[in-house]
N, C-alpha and C. Protein backbone atom coordinates (compact mmCIF):
# COMPACT_ATOMS: atom_id res chain seq x y z
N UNK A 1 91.49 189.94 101.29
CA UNK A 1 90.48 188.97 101.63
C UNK A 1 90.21 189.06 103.13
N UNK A 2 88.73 188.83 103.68
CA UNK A 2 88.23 189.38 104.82
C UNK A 2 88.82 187.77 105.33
N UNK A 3 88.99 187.57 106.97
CA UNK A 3 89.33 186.69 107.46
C UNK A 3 87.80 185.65 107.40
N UNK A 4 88.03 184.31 107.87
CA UNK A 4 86.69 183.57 107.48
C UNK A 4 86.95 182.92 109.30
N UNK A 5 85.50 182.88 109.81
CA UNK A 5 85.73 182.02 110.85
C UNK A 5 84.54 181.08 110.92
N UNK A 6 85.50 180.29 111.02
CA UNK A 6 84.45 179.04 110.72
C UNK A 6 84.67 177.95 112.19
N UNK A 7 83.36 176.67 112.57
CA UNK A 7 83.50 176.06 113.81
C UNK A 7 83.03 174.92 113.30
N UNK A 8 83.75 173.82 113.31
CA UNK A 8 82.79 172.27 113.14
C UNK A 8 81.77 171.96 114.18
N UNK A 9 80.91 171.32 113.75
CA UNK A 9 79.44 171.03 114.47
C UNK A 9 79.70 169.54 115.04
N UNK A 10 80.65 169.28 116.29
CA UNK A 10 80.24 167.92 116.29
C UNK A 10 79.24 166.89 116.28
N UNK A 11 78.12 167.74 117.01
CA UNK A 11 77.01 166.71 117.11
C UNK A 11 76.34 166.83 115.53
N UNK A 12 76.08 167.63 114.62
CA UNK A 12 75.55 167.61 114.19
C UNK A 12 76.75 166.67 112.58
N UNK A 13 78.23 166.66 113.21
CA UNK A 13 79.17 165.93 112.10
C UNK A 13 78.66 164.48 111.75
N UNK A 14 78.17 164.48 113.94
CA UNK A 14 78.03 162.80 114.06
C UNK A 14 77.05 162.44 113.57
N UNK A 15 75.94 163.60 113.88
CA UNK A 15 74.80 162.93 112.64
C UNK A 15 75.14 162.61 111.04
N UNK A 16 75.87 163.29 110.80
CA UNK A 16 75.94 163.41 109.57
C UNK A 16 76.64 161.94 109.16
N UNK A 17 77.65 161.56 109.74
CA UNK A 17 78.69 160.37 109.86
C UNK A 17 77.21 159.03 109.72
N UNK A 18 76.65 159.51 110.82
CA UNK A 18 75.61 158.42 111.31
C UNK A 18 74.86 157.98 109.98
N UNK A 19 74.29 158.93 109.37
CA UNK A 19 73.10 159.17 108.01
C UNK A 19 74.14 158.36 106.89
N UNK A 20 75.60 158.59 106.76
CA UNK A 20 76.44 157.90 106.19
C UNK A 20 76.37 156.96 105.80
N UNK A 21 76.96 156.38 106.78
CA UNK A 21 76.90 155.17 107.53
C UNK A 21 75.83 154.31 107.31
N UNK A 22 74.49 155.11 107.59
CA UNK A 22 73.41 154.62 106.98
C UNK A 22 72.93 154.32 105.47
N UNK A 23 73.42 154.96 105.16
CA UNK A 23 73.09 155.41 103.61
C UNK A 23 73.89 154.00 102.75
N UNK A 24 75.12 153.71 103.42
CA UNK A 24 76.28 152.74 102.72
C UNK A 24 75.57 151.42 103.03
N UNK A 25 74.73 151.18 104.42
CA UNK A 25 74.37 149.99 105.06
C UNK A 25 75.29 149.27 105.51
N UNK A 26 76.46 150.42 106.36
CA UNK A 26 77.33 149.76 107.16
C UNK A 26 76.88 149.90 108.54
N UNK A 27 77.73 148.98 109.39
CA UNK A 27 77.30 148.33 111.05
C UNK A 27 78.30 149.37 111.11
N UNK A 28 78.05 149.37 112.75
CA UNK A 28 79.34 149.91 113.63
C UNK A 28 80.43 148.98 113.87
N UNK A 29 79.78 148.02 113.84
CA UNK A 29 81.07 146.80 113.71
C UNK A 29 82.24 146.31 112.65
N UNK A 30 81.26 146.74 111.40
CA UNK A 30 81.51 146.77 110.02
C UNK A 30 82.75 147.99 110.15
N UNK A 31 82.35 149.22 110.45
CA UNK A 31 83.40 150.38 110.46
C UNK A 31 84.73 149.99 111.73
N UNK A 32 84.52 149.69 112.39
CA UNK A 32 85.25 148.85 113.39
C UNK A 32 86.05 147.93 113.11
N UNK A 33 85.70 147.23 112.35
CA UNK A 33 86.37 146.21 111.56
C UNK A 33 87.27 146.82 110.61
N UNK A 34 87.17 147.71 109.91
CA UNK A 34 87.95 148.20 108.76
C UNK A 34 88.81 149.19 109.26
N UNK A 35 88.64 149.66 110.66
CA UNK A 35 89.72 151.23 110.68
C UNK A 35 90.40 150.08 112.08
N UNK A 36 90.27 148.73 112.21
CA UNK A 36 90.88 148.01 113.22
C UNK A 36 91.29 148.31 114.64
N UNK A 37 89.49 148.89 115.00
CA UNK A 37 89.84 149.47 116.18
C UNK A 37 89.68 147.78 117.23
N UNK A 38 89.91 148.02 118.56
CA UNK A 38 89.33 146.79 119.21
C UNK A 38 88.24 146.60 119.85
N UNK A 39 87.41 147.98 119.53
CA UNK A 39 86.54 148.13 120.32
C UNK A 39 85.80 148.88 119.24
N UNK A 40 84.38 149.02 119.81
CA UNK A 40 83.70 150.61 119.19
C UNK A 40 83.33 151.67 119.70
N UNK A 41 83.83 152.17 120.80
CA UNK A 41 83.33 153.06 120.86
C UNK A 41 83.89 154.32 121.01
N UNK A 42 85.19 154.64 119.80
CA UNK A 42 85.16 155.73 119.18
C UNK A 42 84.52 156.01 117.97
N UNK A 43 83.92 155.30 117.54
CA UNK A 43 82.72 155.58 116.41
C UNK A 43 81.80 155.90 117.24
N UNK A 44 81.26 154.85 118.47
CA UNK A 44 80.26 155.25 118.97
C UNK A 44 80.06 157.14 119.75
N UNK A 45 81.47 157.58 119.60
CA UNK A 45 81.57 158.73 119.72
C UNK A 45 81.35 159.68 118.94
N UNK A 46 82.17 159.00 117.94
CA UNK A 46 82.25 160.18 116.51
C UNK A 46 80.24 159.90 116.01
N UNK A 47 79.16 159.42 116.26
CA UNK A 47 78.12 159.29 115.49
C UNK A 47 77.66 160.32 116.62
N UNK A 48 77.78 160.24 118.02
CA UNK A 48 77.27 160.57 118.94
C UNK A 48 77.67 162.31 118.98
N UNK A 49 78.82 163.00 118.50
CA UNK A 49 79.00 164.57 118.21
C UNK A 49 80.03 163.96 119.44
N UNK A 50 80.49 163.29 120.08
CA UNK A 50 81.43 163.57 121.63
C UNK A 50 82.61 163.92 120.94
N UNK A 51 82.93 162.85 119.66
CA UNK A 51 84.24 163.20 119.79
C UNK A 51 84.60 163.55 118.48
N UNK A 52 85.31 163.57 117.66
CA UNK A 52 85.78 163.92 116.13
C UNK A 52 86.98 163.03 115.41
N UNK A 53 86.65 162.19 114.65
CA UNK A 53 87.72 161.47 114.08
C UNK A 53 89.22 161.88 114.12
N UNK A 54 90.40 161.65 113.88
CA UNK A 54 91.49 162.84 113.52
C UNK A 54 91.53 162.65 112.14
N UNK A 55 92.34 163.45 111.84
CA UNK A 55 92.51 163.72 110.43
C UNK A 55 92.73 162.33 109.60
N UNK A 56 93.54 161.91 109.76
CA UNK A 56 93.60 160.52 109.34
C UNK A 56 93.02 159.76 109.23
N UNK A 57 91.99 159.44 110.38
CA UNK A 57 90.44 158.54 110.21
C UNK A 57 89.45 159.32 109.68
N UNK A 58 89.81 160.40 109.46
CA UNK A 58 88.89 161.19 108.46
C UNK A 58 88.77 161.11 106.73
N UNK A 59 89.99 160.96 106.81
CA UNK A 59 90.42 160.44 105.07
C UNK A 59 89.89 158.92 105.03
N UNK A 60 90.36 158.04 105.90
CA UNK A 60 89.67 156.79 105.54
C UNK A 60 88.17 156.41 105.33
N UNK A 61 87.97 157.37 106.35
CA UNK A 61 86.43 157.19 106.60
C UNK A 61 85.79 157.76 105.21
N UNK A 62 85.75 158.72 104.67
CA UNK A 62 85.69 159.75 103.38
C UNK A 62 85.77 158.16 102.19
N UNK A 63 87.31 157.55 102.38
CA UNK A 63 87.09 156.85 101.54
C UNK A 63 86.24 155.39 101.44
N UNK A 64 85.94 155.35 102.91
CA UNK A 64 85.00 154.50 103.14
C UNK A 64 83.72 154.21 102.67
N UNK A 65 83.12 155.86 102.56
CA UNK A 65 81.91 156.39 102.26
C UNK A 65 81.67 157.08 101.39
N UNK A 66 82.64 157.08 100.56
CA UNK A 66 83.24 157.24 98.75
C UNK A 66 82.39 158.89 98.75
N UNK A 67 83.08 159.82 99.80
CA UNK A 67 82.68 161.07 99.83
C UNK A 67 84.10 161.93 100.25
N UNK A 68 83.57 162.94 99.95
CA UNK A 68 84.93 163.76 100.64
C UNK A 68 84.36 164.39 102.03
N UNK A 69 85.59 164.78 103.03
CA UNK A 69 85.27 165.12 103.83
C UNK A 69 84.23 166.03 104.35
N UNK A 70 84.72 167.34 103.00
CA UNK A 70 84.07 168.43 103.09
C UNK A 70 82.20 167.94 103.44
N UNK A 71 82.16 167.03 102.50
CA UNK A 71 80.69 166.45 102.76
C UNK A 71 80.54 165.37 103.67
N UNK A 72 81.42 165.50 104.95
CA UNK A 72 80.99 164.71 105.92
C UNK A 72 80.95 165.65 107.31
N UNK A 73 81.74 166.72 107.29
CA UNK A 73 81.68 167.93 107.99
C UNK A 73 80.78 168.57 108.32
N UNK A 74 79.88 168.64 109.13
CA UNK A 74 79.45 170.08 108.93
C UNK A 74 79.69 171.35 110.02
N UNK A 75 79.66 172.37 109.07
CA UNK A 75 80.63 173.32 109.72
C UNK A 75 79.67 175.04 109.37
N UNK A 76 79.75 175.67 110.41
CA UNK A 76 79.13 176.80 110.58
C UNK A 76 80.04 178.11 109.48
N UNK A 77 79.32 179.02 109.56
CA UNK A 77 80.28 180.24 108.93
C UNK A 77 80.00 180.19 107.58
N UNK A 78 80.98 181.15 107.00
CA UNK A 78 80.84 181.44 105.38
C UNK A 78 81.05 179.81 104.65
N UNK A 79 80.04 178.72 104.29
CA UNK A 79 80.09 177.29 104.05
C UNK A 79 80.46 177.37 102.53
N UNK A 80 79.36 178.66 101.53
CA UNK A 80 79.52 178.82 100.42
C UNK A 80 80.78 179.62 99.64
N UNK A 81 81.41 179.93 100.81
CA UNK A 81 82.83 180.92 99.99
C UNK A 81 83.74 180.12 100.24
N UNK A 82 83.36 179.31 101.48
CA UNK A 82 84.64 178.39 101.54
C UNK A 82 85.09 177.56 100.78
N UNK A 83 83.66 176.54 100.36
CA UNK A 83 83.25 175.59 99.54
C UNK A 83 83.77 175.67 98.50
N UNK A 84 83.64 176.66 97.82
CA UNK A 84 84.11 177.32 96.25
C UNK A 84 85.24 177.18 96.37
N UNK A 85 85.93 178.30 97.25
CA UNK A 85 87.75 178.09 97.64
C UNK A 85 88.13 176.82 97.54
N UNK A 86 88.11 176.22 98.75
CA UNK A 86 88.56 174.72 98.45
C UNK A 86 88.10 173.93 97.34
N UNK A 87 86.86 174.28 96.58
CA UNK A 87 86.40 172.87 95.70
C UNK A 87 87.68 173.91 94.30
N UNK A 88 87.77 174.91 94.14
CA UNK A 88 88.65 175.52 93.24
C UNK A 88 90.35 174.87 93.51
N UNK A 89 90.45 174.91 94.70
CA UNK A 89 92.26 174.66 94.81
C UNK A 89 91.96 173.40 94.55
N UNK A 90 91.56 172.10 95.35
CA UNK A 90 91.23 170.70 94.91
C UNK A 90 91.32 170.46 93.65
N UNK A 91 90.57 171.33 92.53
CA UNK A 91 90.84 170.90 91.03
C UNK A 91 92.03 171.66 90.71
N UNK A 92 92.73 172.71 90.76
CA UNK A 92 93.73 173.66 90.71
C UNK A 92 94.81 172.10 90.95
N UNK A 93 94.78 171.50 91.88
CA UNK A 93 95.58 170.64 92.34
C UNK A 93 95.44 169.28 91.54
N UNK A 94 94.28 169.00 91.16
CA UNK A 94 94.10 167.51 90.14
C UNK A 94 94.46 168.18 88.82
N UNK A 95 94.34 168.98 88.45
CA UNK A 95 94.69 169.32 87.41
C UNK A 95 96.34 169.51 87.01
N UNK A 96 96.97 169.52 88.22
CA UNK A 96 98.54 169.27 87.68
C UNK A 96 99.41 168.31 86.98
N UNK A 97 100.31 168.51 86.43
CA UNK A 97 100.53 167.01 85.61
C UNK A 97 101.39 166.49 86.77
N UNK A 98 101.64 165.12 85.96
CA UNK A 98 101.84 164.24 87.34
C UNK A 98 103.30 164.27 87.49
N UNK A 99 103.86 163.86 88.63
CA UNK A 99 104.87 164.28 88.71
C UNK A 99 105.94 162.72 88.43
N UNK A 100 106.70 163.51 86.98
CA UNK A 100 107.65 162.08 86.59
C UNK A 100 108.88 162.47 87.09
N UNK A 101 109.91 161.89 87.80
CA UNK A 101 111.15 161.87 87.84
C UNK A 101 112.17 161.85 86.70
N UNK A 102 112.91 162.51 87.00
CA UNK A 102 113.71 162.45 85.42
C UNK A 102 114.80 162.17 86.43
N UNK A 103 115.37 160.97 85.71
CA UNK A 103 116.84 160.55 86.03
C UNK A 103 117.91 160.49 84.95
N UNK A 104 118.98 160.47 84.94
CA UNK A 104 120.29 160.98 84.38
C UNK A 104 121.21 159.55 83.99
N UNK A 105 121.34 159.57 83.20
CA UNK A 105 122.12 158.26 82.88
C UNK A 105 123.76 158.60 83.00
């Protein structure tokens, strides 16, 4: 397999975050309120491309906006080989049975 290089688009993430955001008919205050920042303006960053959520406010946010990341990203490079890859392991991975503990009497 050929190597893949790929670059996130901040400004164009933050749009994307922004259109979100929009789309849900949440405030900045509203998102502020829920990831319990004291302030806003690391959203006002992350809409603006300055800065990039971390990983962690990335999952919330995803579940905020009842999307997955992948579709809050946007990201340059091979989008369609990647896409496939990951949307393949993601189900590869839901598709496992769940994991029961077996304990021993």
């Amino acid at each position: 397999m050929e190597p893949m290089y790929l670059s996130i688009q901040p400004v164009e993430t933050g749009k994307r975050i922004k259109q979100l955001l929009s789309e849900q008919n949440y405030t900045i205050r509203e998102i502020q309120g829920a990831f319990g920042f004291e302030n806003p303006q690391a959203i006002y960053k992350w809409v603006s491309g300055k800065s990039l959520p971390s990983l962690d406010n990335f999952v919330i946010l995803s579940r905020l906006l009842h999307t997955s990341i992948e579709n809050i990203l946007v990201i340059d490079g091979d989008i369609p080989r990647l896409g496939g890859f990951l949307n393949q392991r993601f189900n590869d991975f839901l598709s496992l049975p769940p994991y029961n503990r077996v304990t021993r009497n």
